[in-house]
PDB file of N, CA and C in Angstrom:
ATOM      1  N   UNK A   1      77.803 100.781 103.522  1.00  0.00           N
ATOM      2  CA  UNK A   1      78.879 100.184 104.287  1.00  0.00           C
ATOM      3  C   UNK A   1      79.855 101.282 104.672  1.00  0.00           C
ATOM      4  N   UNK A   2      80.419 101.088 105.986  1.00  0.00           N
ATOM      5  CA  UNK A   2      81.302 101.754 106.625  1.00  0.00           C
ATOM      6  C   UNK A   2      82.642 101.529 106.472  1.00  0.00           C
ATOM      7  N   UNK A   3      83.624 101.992 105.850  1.00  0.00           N
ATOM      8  CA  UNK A   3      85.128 101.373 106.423  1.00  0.00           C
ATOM      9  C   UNK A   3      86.001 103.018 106.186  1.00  0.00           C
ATOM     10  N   UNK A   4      86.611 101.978 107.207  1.00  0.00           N
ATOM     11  CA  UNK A   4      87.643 102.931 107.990  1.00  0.00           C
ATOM     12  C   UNK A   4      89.426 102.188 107.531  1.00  0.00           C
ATOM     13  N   UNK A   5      90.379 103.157 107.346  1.00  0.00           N
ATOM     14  CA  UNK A   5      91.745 102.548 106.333  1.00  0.00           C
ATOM     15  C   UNK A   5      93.094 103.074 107.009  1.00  0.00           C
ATOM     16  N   UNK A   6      93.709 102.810 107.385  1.00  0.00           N
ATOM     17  CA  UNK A   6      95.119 103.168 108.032  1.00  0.00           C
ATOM     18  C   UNK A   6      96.476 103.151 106.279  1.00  0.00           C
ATOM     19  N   UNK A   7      96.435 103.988 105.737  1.00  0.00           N
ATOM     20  CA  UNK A   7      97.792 103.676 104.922  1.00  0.00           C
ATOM     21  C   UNK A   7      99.188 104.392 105.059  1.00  0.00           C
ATOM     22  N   UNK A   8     100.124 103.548 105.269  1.00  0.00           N
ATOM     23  CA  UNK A   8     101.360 103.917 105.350  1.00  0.00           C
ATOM     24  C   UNK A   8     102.408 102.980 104.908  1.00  0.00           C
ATOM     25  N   UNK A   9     103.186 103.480 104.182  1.00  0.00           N
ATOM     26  CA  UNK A   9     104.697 103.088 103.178  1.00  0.00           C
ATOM     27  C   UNK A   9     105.996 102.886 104.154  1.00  0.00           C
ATOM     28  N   UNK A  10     107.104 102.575 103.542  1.00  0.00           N
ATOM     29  CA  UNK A  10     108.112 102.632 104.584  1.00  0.00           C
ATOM     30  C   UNK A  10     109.453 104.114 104.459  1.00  0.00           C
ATOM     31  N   UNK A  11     108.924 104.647 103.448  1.00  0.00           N
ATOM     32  CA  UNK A  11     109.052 106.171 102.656  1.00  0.00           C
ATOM     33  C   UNK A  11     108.089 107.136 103.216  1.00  0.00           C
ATOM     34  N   UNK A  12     106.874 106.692 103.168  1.00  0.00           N
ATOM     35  CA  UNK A  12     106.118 107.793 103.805  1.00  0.00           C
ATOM     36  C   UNK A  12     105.623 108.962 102.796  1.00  0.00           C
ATOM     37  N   UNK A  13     105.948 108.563 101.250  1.00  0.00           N
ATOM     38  CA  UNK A  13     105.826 109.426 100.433  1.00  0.00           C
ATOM     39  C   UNK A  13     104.594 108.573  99.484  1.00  0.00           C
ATOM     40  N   UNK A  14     105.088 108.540  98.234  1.00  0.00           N
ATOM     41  CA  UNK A  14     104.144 108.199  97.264  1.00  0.00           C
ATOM     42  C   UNK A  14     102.972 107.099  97.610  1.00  0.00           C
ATOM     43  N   UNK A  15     103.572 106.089  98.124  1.00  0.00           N
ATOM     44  CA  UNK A  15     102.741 104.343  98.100  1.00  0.00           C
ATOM     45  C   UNK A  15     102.019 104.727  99.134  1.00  0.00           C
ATOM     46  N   UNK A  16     101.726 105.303 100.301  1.00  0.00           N
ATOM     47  CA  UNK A  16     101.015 106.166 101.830  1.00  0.00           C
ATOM     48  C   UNK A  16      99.489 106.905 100.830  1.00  0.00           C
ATOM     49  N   UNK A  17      99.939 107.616 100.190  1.00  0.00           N
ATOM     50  CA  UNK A  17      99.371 108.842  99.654  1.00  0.00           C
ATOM     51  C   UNK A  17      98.530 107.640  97.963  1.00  0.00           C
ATOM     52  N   UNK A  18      99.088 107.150  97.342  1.00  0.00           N
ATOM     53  CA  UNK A  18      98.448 106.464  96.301  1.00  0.00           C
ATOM     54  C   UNK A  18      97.556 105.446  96.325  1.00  0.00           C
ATOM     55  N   UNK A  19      97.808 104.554  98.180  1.00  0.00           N
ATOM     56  CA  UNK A  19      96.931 103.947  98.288  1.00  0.00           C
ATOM     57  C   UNK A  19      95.707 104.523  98.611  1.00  0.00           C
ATOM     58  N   UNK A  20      96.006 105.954  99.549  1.00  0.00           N
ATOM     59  CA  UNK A  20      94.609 106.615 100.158  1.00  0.00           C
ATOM     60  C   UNK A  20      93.854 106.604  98.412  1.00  0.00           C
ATOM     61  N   UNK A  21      94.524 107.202  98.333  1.00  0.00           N
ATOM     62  CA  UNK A  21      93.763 107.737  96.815  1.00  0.00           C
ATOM     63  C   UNK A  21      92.853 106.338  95.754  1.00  0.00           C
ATOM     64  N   UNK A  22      93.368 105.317  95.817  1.00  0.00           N
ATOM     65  CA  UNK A  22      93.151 104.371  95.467  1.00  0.00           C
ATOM     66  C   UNK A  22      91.920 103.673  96.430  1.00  0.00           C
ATOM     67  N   UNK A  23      91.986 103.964  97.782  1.00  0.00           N
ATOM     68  CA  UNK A  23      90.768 103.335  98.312  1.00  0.00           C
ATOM     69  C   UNK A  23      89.519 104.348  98.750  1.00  0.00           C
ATOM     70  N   UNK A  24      89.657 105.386  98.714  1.00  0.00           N
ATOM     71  CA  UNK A  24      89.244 106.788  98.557  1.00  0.00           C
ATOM     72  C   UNK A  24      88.243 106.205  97.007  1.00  0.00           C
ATOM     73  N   UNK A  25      89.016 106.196  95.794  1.00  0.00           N
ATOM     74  CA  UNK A  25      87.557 106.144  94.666  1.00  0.00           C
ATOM     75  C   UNK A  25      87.270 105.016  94.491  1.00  0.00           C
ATOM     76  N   UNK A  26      87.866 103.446  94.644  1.00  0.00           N
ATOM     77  CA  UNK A  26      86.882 102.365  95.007  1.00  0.00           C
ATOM     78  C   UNK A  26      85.882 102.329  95.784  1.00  0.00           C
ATOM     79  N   UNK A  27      85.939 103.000  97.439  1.00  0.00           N
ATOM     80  CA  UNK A  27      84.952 103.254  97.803  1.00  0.00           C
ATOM     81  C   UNK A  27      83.627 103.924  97.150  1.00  0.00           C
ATOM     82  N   UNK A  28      84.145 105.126  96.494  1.00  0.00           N
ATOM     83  CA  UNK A  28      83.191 105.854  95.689  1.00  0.00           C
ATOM     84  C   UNK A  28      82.507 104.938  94.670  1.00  0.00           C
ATOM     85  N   UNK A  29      83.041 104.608  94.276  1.00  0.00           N
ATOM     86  CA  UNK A  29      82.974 103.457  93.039  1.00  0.00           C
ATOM     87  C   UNK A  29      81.187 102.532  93.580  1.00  0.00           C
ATOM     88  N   UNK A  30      82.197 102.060  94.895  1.00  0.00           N
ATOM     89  CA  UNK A  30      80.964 101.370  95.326  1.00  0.00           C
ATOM     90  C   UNK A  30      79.885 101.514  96.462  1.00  0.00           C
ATOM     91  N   UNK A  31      79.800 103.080  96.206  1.00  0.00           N
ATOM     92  CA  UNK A  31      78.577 103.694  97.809  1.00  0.00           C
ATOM     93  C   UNK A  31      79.106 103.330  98.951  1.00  0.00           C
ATOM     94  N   UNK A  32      80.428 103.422  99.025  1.00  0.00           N
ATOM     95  CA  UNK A  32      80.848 103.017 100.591  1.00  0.00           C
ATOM     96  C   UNK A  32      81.203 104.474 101.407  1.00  0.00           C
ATOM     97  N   UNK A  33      81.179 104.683 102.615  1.00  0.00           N
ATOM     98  CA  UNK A  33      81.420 105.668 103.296  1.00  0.00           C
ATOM     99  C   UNK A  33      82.589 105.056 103.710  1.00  0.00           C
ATOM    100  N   UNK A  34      83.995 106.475 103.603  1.00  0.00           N
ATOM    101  CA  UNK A  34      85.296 105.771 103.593  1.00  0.00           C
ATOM    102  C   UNK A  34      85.741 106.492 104.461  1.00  0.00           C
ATOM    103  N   UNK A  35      87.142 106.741 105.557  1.00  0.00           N
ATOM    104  CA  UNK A  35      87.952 107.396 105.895  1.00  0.00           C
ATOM    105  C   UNK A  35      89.045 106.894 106.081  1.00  0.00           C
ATOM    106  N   UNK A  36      89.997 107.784 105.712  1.00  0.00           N
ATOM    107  CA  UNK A  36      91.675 107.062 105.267  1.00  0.00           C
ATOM    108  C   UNK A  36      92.499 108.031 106.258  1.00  0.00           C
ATOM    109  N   UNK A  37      93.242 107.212 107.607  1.00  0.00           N
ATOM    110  CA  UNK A  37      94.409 107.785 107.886  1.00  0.00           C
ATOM    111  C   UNK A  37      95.272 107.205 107.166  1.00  0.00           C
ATOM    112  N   UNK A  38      96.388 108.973 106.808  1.00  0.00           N
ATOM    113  CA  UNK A  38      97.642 108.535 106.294  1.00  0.00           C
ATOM    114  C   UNK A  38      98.711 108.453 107.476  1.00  0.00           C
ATOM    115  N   UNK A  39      99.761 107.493 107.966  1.00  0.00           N
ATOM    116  CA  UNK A  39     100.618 107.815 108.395  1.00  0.00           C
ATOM    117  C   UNK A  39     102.254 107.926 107.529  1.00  0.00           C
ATOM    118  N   UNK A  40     102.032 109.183 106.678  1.00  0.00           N
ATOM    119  CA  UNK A  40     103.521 108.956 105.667  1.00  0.00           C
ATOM    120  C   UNK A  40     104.344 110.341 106.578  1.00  0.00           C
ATOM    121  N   UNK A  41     105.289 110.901 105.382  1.00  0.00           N
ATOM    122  CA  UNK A  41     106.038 112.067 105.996  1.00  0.00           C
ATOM    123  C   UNK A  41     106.132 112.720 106.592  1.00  0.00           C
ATOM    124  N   UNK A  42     104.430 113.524 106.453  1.00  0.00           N
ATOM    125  CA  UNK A  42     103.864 114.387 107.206  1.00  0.00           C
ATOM    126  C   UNK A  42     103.783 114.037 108.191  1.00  0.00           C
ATOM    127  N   UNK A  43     103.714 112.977 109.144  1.00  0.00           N
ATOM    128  CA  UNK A  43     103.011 112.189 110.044  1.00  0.00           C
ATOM    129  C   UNK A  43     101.732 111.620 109.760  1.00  0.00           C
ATOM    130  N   UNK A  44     101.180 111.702 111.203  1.00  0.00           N
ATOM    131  CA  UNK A  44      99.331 111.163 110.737  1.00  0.00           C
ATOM    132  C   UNK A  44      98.838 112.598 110.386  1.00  0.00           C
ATOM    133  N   UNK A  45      97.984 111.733 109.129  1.00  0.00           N
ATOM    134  CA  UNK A  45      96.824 112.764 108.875  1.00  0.00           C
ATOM    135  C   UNK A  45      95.673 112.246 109.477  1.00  0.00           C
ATOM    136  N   UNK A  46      94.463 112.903 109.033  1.00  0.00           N
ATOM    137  CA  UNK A  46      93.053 112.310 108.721  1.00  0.00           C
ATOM    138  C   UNK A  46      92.871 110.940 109.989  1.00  0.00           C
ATOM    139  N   UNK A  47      93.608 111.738 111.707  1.00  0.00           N
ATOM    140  CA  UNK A  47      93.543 110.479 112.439  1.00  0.00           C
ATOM    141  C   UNK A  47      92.274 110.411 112.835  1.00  0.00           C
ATOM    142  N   UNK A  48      92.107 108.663 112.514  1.00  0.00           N
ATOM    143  CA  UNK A  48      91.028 108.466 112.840  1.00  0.00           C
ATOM    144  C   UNK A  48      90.567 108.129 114.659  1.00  0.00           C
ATOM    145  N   UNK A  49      89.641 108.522 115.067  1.00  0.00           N
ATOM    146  CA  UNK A  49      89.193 108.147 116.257  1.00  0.00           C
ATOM    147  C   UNK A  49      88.585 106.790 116.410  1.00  0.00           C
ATOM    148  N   UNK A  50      88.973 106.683 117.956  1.00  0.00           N
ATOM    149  CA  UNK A  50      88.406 105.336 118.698  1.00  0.00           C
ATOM    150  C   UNK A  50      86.771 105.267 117.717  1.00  0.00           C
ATOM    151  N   UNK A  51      85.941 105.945 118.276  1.00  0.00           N
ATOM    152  CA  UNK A  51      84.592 106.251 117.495  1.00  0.00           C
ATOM    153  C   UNK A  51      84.756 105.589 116.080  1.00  0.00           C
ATOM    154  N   UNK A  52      85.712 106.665 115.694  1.00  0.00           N
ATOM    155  CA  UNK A  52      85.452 106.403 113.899  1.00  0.00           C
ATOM    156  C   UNK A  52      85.451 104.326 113.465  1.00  0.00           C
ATOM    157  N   UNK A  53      86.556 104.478 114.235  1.00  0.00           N
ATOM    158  CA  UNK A  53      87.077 102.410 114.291  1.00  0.00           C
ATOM    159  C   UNK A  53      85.608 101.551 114.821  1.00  0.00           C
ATOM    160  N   UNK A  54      84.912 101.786 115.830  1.00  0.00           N
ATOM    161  CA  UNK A  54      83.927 101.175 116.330  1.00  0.00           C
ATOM    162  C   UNK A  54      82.978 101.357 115.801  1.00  0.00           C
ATOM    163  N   UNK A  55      82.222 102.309 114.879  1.00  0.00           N
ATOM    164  CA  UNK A  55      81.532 102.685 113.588  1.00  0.00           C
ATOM    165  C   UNK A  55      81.680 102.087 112.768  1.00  0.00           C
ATOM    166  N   UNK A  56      82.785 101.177 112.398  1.00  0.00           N
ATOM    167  CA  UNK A  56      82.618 100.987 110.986  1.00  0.00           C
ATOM    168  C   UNK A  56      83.158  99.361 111.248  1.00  0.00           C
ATOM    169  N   UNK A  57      82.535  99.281 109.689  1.00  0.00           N
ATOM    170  CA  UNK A  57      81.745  97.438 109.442  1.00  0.00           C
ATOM    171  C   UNK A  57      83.420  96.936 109.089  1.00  0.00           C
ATOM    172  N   UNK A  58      83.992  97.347 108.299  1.00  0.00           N
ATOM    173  CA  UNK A  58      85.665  96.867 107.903  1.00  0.00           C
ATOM    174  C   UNK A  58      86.403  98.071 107.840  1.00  0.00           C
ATOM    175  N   UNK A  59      88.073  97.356 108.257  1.00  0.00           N
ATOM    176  CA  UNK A  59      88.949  98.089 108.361  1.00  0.00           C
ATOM    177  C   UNK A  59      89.545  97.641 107.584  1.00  0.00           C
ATOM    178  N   UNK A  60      90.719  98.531 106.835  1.00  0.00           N
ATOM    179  CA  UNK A  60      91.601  98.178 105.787  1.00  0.00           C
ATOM    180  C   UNK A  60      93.208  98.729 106.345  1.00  0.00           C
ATOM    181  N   UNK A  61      93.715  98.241 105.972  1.00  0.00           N
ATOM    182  CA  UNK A  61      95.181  98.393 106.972  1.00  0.00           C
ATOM    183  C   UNK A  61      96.243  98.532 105.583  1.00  0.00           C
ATOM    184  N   UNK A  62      96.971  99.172 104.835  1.00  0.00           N
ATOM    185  CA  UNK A  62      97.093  98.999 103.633  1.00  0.00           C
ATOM    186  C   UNK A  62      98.408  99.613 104.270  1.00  0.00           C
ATOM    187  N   UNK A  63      99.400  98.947 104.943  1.00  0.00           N
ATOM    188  CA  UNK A  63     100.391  99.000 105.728  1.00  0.00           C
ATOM    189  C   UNK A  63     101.563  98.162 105.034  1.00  0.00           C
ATOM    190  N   UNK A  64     102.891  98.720 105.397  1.00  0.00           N
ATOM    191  CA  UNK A  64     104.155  97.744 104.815  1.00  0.00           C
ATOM    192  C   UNK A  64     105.024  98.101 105.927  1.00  0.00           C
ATOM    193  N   UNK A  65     104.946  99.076 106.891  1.00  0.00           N
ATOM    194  CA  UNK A  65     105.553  99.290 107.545  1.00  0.00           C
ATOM    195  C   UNK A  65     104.883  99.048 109.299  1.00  0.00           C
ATOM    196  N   UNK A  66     105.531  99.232 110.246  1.00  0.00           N
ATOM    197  CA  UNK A  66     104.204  99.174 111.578  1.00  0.00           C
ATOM    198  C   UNK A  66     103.539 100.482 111.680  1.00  0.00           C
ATOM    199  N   UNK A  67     102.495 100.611 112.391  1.00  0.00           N
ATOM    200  CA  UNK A  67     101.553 101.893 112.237  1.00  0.00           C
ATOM    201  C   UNK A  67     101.204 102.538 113.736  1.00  0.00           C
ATOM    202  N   UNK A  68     101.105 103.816 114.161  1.00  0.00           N
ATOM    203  CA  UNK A  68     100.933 103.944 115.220  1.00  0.00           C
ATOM    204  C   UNK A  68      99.526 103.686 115.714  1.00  0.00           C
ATOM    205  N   UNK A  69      99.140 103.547 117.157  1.00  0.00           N
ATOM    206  CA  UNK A  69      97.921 103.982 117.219  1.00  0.00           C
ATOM    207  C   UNK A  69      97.470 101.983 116.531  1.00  0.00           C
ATOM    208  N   UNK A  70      97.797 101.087 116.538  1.00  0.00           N
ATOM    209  CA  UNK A  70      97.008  99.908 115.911  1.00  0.00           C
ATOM    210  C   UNK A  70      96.085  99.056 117.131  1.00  0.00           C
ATOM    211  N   UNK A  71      96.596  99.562 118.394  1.00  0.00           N
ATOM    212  CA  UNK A  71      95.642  98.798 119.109  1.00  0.00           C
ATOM    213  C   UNK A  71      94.484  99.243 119.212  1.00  0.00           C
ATOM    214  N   UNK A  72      94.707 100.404 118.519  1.00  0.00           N
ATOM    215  CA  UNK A  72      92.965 100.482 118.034  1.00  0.00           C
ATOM    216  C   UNK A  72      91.934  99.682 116.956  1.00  0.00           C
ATOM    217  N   UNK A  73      92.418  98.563 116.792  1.00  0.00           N
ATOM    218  CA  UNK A  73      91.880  98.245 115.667  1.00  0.00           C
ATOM    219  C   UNK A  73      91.744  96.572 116.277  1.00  0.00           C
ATOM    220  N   UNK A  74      91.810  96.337 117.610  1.00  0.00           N
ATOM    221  CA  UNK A  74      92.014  94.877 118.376  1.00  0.00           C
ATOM    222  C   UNK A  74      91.251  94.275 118.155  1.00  0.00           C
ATOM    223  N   UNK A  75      89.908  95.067 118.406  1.00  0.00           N
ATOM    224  CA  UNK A  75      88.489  94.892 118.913  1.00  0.00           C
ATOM    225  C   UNK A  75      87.603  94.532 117.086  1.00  0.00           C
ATOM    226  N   UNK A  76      87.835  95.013 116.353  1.00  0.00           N
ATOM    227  CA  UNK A  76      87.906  94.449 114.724  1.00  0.00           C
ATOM    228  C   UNK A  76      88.245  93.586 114.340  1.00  0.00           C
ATOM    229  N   UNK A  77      89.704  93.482 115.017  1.00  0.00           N
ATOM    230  CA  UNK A  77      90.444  92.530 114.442  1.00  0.00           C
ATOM    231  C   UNK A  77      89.931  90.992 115.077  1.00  0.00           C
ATOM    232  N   UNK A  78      89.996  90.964 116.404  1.00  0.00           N
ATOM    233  CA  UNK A  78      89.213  90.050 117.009  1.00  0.00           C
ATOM    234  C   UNK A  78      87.639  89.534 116.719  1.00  0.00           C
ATOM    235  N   UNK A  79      87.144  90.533 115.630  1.00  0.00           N
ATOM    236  CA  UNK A  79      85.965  90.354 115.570  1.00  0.00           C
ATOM    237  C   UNK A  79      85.728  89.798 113.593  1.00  0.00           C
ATOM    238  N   UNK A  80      87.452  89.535 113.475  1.00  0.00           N
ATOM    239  CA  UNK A  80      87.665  89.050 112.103  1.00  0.00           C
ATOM    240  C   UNK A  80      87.032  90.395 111.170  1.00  0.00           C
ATOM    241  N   UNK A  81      87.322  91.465 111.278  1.00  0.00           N
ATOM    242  CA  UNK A  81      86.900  92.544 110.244  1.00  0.00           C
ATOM    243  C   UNK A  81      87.902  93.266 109.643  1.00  0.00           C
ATOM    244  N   UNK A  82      89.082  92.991 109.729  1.00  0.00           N
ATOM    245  CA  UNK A  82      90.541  93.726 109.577  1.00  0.00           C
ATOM    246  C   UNK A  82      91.110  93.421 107.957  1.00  0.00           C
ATOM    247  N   UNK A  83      91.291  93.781 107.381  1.00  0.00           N
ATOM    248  CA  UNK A  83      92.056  93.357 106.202  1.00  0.00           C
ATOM    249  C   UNK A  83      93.786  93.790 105.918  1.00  0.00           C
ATOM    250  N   UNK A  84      94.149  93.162 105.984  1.00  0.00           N
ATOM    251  CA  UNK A  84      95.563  93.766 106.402  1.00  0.00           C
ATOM    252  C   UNK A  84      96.485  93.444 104.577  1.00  0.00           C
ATOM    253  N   UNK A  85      96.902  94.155 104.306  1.00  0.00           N
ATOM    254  CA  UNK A  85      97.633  94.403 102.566  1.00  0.00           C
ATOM    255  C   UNK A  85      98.577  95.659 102.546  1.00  0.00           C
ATOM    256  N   UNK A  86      99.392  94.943 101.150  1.00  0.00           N
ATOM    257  CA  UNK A  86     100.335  95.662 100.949  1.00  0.00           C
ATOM    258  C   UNK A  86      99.650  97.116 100.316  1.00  0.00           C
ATOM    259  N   UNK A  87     100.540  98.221 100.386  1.00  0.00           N
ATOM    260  CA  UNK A  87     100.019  99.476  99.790  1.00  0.00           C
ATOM    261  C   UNK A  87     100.075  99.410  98.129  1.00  0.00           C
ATOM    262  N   UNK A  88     101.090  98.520  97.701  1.00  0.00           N
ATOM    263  CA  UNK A  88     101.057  98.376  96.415  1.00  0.00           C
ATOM    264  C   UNK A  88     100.150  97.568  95.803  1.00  0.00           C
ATOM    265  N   UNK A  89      99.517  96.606  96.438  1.00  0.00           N
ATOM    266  CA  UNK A  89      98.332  96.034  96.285  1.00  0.00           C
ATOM    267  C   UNK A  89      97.250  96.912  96.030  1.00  0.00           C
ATOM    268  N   UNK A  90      96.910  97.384  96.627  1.00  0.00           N
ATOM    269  CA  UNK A  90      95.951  98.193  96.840  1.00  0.00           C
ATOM    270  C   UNK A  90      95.940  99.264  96.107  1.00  0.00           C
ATOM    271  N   UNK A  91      96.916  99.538  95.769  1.00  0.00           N
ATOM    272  CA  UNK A  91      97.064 100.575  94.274  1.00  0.00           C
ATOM    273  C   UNK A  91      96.888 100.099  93.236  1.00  0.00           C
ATOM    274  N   UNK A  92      97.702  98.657  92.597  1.00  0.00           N
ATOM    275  CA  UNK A  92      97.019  97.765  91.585  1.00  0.00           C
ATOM    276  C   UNK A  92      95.700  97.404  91.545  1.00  0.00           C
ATOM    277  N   UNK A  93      95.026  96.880  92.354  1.00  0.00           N
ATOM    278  CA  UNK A  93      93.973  96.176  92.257  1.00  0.00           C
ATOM    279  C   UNK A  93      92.953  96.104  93.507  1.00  0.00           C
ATOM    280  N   UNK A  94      92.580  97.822  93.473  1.00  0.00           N
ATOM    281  CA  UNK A  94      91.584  98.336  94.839  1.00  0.00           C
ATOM    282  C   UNK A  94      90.454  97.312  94.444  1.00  0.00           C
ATOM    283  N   UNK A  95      89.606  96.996  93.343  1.00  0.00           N
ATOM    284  CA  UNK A  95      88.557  96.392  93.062  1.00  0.00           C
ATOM    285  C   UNK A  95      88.891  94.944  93.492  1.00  0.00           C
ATOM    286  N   UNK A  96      89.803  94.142  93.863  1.00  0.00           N
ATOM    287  CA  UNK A  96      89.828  92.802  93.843  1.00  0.00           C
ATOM    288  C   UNK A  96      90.354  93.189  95.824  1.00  0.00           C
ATOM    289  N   UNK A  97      91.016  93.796  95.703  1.00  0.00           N
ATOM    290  CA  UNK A  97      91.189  94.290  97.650  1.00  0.00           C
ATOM    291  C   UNK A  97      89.520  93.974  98.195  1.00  0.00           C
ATOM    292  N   UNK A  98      88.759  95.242  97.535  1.00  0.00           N
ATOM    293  CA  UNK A  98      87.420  95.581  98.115  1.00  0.00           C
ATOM    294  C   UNK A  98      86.301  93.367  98.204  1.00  0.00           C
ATOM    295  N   UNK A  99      86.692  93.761  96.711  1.00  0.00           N
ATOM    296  CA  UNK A  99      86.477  92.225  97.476  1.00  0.00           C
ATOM    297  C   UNK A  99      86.435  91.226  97.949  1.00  0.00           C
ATOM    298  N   UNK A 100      88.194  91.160  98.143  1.00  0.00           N
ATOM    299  CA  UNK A 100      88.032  90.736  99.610  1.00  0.00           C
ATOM    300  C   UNK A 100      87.479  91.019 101.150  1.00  0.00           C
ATOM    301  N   UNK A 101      87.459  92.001 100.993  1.00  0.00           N
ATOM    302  CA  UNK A 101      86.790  92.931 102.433  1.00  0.00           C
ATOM    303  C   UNK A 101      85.321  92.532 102.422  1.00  0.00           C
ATOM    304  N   UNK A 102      84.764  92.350 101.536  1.00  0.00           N
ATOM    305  CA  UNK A 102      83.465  92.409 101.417  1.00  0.00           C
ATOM    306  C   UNK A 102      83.194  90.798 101.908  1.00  0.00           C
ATOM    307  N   UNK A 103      83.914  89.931 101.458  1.00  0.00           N
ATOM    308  CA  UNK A 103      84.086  88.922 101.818  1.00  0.00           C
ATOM    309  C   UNK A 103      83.954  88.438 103.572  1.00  0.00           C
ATOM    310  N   UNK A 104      84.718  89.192 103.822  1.00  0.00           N
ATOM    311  CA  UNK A 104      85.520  88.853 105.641  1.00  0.00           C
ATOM    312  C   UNK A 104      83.683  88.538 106.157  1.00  0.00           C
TER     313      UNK A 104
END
């Protein structure tokens, strides 16, 4: 499985950076091929491309704040593949996130 992850805080510091990290080794956890833009302090990292979004089976949106760049994610979202959560969620309890995603 493919997914692709947008995380960003309203700090842009720790909760941005803990969720990547957090959905980064659940993926591992479970043979998933992952890529995580951050949009925190730094700005965007790790931006993902149109490509990368249309490649992949779920998106994870692990957002508290708005995110740039989201109408990239229409065509997912419309297609019910989007998972949209808090970053602190997703730091508690990546294994119960994932399955929800797995779910959609």
């Amino acid at each position: 499985m493919k997914i692709v992850a947008v995380t960003a805080c309203p700090t842009g510091i720790a909760h941005t950076y803990m969720a990547q990290e957090a959905i980064e080794k659940e993926a591992a956890k479970r043979g998933y091929q992952v890529m995580v833009e951050t949009q925190g302090s730094m700005g965007i990292e790790n931006e993902l491309e149109q490509e990368d979004v249309d490649d992949a089976d779920f998106v994870i949106l692990a957002v508290a704040i708005g995110i740039e760049g989201e109408e990239r994610f229409e065509e997912k979202d419309g297609e019910g593949k989007v998972f949209t959560v808090d970053p602190g969620e997703v730091i508690k309890h990546p294994s119960e996130v994932f399955d929800k995603v797995e779910k959609l």
